[in-house]
C-alpha atoms as a PDB file:
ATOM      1  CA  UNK A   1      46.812   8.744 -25.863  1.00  0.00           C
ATOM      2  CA  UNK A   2      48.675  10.316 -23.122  1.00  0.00           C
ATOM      3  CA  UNK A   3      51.275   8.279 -21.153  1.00  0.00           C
ATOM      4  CA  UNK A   4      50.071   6.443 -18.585  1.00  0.00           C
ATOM      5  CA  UNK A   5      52.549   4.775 -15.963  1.00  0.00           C
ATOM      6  CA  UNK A   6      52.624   1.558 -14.065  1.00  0.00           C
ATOM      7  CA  UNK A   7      55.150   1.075 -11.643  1.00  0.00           C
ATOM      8  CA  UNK A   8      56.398  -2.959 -11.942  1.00  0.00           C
ATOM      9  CA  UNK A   9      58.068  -4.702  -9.517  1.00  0.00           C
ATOM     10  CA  UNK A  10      60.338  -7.964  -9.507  1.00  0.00           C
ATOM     11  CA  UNK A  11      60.071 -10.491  -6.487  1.00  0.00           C
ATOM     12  CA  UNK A  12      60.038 -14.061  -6.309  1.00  0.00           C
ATOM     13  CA  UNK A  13      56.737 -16.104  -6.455  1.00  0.00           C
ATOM     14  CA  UNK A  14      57.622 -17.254  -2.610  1.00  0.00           C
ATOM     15  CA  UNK A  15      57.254 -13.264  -1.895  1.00  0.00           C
ATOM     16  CA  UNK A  16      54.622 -12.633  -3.690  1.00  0.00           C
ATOM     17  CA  UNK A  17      52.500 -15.366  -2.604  1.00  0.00           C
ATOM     18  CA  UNK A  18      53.562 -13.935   1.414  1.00  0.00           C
ATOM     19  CA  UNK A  19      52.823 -10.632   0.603  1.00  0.00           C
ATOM     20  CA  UNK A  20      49.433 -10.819  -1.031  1.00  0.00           C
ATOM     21  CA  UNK A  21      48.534 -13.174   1.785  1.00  0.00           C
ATOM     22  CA  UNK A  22      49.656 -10.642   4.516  1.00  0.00           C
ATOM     23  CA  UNK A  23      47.580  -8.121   2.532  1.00  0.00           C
ATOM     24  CA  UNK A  24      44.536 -10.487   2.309  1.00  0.00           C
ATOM     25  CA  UNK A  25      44.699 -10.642   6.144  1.00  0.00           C
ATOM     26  CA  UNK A  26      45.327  -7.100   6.772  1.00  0.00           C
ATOM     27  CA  UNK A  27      49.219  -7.349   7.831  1.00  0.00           C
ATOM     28  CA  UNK A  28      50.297  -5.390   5.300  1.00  0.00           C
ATOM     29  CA  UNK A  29      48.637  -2.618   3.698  1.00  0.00           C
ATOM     30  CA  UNK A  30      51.140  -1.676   0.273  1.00  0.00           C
ATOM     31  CA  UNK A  31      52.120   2.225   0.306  1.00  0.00           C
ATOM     32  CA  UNK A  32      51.141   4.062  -2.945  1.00  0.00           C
ATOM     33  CA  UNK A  33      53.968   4.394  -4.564  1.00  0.00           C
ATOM     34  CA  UNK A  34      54.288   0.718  -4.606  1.00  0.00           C
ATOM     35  CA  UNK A  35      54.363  -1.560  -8.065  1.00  0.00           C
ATOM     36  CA  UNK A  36      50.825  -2.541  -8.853  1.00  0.00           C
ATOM     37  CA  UNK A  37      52.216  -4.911 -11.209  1.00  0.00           C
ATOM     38  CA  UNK A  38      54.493  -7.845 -10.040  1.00  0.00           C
ATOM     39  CA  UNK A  39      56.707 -10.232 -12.085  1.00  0.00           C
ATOM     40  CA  UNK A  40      58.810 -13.263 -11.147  1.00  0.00           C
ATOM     41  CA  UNK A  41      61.949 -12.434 -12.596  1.00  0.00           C
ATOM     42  CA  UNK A  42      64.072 -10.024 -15.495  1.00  0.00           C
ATOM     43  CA  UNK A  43      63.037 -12.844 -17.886  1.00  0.00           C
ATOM     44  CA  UNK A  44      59.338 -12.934 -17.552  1.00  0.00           C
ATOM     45  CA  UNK A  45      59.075  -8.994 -17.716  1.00  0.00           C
ATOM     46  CA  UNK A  46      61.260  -9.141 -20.661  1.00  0.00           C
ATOM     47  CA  UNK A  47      58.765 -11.497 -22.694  1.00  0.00           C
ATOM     48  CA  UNK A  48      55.684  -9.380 -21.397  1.00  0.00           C
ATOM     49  CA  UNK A  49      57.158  -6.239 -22.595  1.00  0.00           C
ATOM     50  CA  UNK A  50      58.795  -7.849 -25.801  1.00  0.00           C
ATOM     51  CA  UNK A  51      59.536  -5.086 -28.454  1.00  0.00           C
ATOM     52  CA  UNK A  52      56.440  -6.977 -30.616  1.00  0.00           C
ATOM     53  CA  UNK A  53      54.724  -6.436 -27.381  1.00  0.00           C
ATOM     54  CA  UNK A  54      55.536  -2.766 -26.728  1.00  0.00           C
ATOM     55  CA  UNK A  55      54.539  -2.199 -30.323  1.00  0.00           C
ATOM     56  CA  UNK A  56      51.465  -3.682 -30.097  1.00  0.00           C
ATOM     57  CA  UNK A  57      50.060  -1.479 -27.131  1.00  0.00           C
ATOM     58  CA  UNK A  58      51.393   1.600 -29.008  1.00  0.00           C
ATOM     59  CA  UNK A  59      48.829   0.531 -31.894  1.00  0.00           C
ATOM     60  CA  UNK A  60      46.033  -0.098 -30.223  1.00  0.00           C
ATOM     61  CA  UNK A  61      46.637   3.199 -28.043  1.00  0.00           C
ATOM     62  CA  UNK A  62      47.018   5.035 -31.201  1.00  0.00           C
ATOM     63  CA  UNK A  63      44.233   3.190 -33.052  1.00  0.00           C
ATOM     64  CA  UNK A  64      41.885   2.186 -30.556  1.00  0.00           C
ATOM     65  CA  UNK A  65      40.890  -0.732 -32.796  1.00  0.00           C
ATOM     66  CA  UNK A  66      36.632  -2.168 -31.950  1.00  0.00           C
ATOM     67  CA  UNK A  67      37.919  -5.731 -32.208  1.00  0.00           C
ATOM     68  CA  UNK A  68      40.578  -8.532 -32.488  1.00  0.00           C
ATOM     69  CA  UNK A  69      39.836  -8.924 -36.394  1.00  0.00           C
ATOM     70  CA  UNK A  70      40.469  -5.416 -36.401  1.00  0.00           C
ATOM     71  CA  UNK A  71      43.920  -5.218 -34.727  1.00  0.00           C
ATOM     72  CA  UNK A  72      44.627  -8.401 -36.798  1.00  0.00           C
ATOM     73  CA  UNK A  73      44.676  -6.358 -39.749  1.00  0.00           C
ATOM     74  CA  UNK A  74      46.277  -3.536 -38.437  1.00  0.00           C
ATOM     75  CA  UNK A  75      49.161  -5.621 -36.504  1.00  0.00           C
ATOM     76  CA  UNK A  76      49.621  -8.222 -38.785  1.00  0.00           C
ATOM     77  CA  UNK A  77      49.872 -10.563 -36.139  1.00  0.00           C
ATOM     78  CA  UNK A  78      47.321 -13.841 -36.204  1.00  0.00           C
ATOM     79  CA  UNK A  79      44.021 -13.595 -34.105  1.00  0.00           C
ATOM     80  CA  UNK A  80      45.051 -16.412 -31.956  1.00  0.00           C
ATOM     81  CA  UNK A  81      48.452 -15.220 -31.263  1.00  0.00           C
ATOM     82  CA  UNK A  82      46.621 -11.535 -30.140  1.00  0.00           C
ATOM     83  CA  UNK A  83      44.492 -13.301 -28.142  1.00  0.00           C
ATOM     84  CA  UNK A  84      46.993 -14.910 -26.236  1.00  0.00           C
ATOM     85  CA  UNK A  85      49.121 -11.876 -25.451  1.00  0.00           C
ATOM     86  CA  UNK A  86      46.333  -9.904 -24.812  1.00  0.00           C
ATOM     87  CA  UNK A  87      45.168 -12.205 -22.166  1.00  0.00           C
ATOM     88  CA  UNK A  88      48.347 -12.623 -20.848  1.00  0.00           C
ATOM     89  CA  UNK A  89      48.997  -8.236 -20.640  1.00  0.00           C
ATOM     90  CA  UNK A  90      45.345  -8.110 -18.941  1.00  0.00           C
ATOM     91  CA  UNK A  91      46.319 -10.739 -16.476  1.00  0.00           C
ATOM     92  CA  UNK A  92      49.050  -8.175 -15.428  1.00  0.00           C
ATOM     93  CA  UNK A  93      46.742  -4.883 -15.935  1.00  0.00           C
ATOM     94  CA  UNK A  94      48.776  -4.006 -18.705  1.00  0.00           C
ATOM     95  CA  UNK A  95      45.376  -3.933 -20.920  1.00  0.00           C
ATOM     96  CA  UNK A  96      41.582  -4.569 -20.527  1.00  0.00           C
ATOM     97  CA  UNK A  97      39.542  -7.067 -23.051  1.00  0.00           C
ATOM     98  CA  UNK A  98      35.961  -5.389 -22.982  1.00  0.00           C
ATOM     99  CA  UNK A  99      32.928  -7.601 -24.712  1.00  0.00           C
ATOM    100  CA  UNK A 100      30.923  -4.954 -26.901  1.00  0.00           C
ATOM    101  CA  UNK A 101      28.488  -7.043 -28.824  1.00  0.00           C
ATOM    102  CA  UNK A 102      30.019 -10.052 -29.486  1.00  0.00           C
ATOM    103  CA  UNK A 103      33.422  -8.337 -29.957  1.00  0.00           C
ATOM    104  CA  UNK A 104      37.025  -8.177 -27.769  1.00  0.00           C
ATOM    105  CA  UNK A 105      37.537  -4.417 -27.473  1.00  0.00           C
ATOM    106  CA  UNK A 106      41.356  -4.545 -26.720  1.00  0.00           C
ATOM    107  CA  UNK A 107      42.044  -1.330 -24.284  1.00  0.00           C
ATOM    108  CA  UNK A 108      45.580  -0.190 -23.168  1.00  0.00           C
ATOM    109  CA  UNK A 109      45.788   1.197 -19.373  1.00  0.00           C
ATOM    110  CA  UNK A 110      49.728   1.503 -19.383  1.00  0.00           C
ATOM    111  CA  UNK A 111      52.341   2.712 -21.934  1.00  0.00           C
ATOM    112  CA  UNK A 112      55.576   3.229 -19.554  1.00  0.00           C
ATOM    113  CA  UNK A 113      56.837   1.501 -16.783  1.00  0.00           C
ATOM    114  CA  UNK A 114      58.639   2.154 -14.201  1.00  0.00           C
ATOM    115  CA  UNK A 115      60.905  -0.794 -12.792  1.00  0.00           C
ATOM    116  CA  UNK A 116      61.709  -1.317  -9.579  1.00  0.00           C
ATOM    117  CA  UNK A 117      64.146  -4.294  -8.600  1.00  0.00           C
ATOM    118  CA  UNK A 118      66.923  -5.477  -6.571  1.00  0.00           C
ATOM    119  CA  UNK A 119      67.661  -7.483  -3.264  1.00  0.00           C
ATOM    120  CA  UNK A 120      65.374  -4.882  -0.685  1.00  0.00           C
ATOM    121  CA  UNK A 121      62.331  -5.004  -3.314  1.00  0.00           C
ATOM    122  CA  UNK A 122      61.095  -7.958  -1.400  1.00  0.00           C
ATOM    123  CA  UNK A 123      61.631  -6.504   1.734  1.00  0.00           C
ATOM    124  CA  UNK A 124      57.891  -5.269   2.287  1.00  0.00           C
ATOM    125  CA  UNK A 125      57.308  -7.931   5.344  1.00  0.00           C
ATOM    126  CA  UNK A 126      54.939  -6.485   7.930  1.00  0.00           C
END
């Protein structure tokens, strides 16, 4: 699969919650080179993106498994516990869960990120 980057930002959940908010009521209208993806802190990033994590989406980029029980076996890693971090990466956009008769088709829509933090990321007010 060919690299495909996200750019991720870090801001509070206080800014976040203004910000999608003053793009829900057209205040604010993000540029494009703006994170699509959003975390609270250095911490929460850092268990998204866990090494176990990082490997994982290189598997299932490389072998685009057709189910859950399928990356179980490749990964190693209990169906319940792929589950879970799958839903957690798709709630950031990290990955997509498709339903292809009766089966989670795990797919991967980012492999780098680019990080953007620091004391002016949260200065996006309108």
């Amino acid at each position: 699969m060919k690299p495909s980057v996200i750019n991720v930002g870090i801001i509070s959940r206080d800014d976040y919650i203004r910000r999608t908010m003053a793009i829900a009521r057209g205040e604010y209208k993000p540029g494009s080179g703006e994170p699509k993806v959003w975390f609270e802190s250095l911490r929460s990033m850092a268990e998204a993106l866990s090494p176990d994590n990082q490997e994982l989406l290189r598997l299932i980029a490389a072998e685009n498994p057709q189910s859950l029980a399928e990356l179980e076996q490749l990964s190693g890693r209990k169906k319940s516990n792929l589950s879970r971090t799958l839903k957690m990466l798709e709630g950031y956009g990290i990955v997509s869960l498709a339903r292809k008769q009766h089966r989670l088709v795990p797919k991967v829509h980012a492999t780098d990120f680019k990080v953007e933090f620091g004391v002016n990321v949260g200065n996006w007010r309108p």
